[in-house]
Protein backbone atom coordinates (compact mmCIF):
# COMPACT_ATOMS: atom_id res chain seq x y z
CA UNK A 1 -16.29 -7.47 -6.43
CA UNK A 2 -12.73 -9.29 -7.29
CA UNK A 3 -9.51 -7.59 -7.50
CA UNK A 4 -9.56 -8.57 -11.34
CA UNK A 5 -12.36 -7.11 -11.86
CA UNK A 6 -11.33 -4.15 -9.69
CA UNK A 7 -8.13 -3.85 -12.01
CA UNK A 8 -9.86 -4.14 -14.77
CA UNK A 9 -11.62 -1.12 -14.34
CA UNK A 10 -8.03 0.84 -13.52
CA UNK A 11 -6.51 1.03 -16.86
CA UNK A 12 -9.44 0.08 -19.40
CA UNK A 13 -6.81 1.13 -22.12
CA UNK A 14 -3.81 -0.68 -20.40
CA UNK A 15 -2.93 -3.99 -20.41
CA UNK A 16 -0.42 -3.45 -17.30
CA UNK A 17 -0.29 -2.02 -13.99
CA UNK A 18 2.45 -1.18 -11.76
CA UNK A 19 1.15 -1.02 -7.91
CA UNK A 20 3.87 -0.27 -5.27
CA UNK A 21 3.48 -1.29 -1.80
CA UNK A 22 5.72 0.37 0.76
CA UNK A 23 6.02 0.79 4.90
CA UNK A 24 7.87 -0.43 7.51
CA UNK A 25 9.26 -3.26 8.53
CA UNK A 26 6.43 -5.61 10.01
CA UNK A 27 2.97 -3.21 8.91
CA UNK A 28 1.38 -6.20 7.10
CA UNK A 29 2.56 -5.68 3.10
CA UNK A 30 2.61 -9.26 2.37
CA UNK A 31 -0.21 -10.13 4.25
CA UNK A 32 -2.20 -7.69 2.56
CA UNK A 33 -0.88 -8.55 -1.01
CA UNK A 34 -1.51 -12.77 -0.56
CA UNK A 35 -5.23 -11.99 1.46
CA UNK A 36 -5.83 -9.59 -1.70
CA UNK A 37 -4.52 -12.52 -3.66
CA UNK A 38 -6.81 -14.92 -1.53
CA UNK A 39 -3.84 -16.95 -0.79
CA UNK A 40 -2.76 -18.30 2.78
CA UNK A 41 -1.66 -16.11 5.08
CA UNK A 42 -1.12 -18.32 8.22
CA UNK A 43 2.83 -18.55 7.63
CA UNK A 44 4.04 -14.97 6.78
CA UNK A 45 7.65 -14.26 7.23
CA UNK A 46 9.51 -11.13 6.77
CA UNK A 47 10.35 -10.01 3.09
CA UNK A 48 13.96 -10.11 2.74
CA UNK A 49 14.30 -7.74 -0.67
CA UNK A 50 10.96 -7.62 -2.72
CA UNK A 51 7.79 -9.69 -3.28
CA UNK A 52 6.32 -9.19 -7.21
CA UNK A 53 2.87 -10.92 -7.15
CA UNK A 54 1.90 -10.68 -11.06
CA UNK A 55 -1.80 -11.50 -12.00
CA UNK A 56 -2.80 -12.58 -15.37
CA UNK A 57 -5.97 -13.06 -16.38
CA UNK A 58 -7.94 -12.07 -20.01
CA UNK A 59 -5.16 -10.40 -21.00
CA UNK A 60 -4.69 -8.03 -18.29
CA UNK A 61 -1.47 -7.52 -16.21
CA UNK A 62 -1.21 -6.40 -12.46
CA UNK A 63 2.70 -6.47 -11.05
CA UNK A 64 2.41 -5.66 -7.28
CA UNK A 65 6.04 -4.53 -5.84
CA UNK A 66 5.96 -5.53 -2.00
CA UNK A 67 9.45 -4.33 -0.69
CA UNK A 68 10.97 -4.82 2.38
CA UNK A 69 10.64 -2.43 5.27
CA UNK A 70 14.03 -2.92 7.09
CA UNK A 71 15.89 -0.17 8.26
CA UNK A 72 18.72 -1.41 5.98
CA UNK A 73 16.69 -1.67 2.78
CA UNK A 74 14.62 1.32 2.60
CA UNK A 75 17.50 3.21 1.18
CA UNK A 76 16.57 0.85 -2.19
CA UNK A 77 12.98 1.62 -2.55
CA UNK A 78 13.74 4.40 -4.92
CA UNK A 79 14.99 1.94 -7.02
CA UNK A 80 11.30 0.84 -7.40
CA UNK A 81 9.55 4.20 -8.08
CA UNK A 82 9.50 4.21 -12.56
CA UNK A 83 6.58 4.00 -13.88
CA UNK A 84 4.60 3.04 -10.89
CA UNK A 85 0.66 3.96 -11.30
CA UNK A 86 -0.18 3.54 -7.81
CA UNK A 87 1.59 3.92 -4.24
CA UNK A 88 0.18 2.00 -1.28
CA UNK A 89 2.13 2.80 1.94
CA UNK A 90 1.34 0.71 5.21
CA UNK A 91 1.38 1.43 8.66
CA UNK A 92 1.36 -0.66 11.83
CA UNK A 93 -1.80 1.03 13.35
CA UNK A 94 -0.91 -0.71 16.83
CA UNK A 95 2.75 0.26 16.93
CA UNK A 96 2.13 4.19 18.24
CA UNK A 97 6.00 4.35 19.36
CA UNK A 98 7.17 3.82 15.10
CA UNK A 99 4.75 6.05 14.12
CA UNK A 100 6.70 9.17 14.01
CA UNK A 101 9.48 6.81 11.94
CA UNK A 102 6.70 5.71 9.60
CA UNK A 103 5.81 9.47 8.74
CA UNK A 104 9.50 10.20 8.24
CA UNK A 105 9.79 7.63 5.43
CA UNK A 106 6.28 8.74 4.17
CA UNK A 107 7.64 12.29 3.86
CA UNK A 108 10.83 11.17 1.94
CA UNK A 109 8.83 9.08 -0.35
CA UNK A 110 6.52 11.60 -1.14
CA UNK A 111 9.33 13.83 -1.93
CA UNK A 112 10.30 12.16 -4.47
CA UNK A 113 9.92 13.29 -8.33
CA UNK A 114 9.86 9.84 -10.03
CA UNK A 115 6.68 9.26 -7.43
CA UNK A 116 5.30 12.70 -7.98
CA UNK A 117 1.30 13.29 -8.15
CA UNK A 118 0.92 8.84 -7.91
CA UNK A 119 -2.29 8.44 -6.19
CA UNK A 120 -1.93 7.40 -2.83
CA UNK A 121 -3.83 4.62 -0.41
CA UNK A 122 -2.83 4.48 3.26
CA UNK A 123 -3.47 1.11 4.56
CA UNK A 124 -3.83 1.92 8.46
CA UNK A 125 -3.60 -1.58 9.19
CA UNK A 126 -4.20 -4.04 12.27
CA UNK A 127 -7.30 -2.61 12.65
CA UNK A 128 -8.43 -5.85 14.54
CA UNK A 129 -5.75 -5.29 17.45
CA UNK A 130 -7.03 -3.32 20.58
CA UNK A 131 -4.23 -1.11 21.03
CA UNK A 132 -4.93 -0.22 17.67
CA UNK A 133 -5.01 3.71 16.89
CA UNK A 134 -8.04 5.24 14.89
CA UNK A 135 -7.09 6.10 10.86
CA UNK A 136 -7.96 9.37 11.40
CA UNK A 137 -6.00 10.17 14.21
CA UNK A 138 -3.34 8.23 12.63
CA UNK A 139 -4.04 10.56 9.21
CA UNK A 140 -3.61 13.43 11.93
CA UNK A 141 -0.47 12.94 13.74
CA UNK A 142 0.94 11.74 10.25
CA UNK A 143 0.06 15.51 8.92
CA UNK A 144 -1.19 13.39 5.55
CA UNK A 145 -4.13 16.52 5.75
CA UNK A 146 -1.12 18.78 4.08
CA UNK A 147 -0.59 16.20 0.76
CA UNK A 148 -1.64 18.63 -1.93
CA UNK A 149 0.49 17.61 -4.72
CA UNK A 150 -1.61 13.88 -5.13
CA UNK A 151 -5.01 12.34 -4.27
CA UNK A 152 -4.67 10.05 -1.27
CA UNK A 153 -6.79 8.46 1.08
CA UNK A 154 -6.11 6.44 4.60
CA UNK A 155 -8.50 3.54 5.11
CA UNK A 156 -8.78 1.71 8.17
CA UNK A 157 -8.21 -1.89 7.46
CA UNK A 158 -6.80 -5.62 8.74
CA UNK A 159 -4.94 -8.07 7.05
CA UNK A 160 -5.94 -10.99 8.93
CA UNK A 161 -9.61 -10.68 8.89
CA UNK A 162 -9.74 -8.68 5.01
CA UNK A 163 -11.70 -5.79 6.61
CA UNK A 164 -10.93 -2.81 4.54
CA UNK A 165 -8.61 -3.91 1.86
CA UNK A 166 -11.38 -4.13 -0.62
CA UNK A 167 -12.65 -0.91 0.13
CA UNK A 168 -9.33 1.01 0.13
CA UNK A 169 -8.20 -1.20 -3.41
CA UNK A 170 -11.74 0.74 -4.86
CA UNK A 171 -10.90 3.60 -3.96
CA UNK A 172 -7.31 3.50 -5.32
CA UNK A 173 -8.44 2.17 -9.27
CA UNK A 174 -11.30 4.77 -9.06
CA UNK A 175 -8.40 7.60 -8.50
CA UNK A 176 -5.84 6.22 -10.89
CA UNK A 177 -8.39 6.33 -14.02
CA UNK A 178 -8.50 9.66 -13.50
């Protein structure tokens, strides 16, 4: 099934959708977004600011927000969070030593009241790598098992080979209809 058709089905109603894609520096947001997008992702560099990939098609709308995940620019992602439907948050699932830091900006985000009960996908991405760690022991050492004010769901995945981004984008529209 195609992502338009997969948006489609998200806000039947709607003719707009806001998406927000956050995590640190170097977890694979763009590459997600363009393989999503079925665009090339063999020259990827690092977002300086934001990405908006907008899809029109029939009438329907999807602006994707793809910020940054530098140190120095996390500090604007709240200026992001209106009216966002859906929050995806990445995380480099091969980078165990930034995974504490990746929770930390998790928590903060989720702490936030402009963000408050938006459905939530965790891409655990680089799936492909070997050094890789599982999504649910990712899910555990993240403490995402304590999220009670939101659905969310972590879905193993990889950005260069597409593996799990389809899955994870159905689960997402089939919990923001809701």
């Amino acid at each position: 099934m195609g992502l338009l058709n997969i948006l489609k089905k998200m806000k039947k109603d709607d003719q707009e959708a806001r998406i927000l894609v956050l995590g640190l520096d170097n977890a694979g947001k763009t590459t997600i977004l363009k393989k999503l997008s079925e665009e090339d992702i063999s020259h990827i560099m690092p977002t300086q600011g934001f990405n908006i990939k907008s899809i029109m098609q029939d009438g329907f709308k999807l602006n994707v927000w793809d910020i940054g995940g530098q140190k120095a620019i996390r500090p604007y992602w709240s200026n992001y969070f209106e009216n966002t439907d859906a929050l995806v948050y990445v995380i480099d699932s091969s980078d165990r030593r930034r995974l504490e830091e990746s929770s930390a900006e998790l928590r903060e985000l989720l702490a936030e009241d402009k963000l408050g009960g938006t459905p939530m996908l965790v891409y655990a991405n680089k799936q492909d790598l070997l050094q890789a760690s599982p999504a649910d022991e990712i899910a555990d050492v993240m403490g995402l098992a304590s999220i009670t004010d939101r659905v969310w769901t972590i879905q193993a995945c990889s950005a260069k080979t597409g593996e799990g981004l389809q899955e994870g984008m159905e689960w997402l529209i089939g919990n923001c209809q809701k």
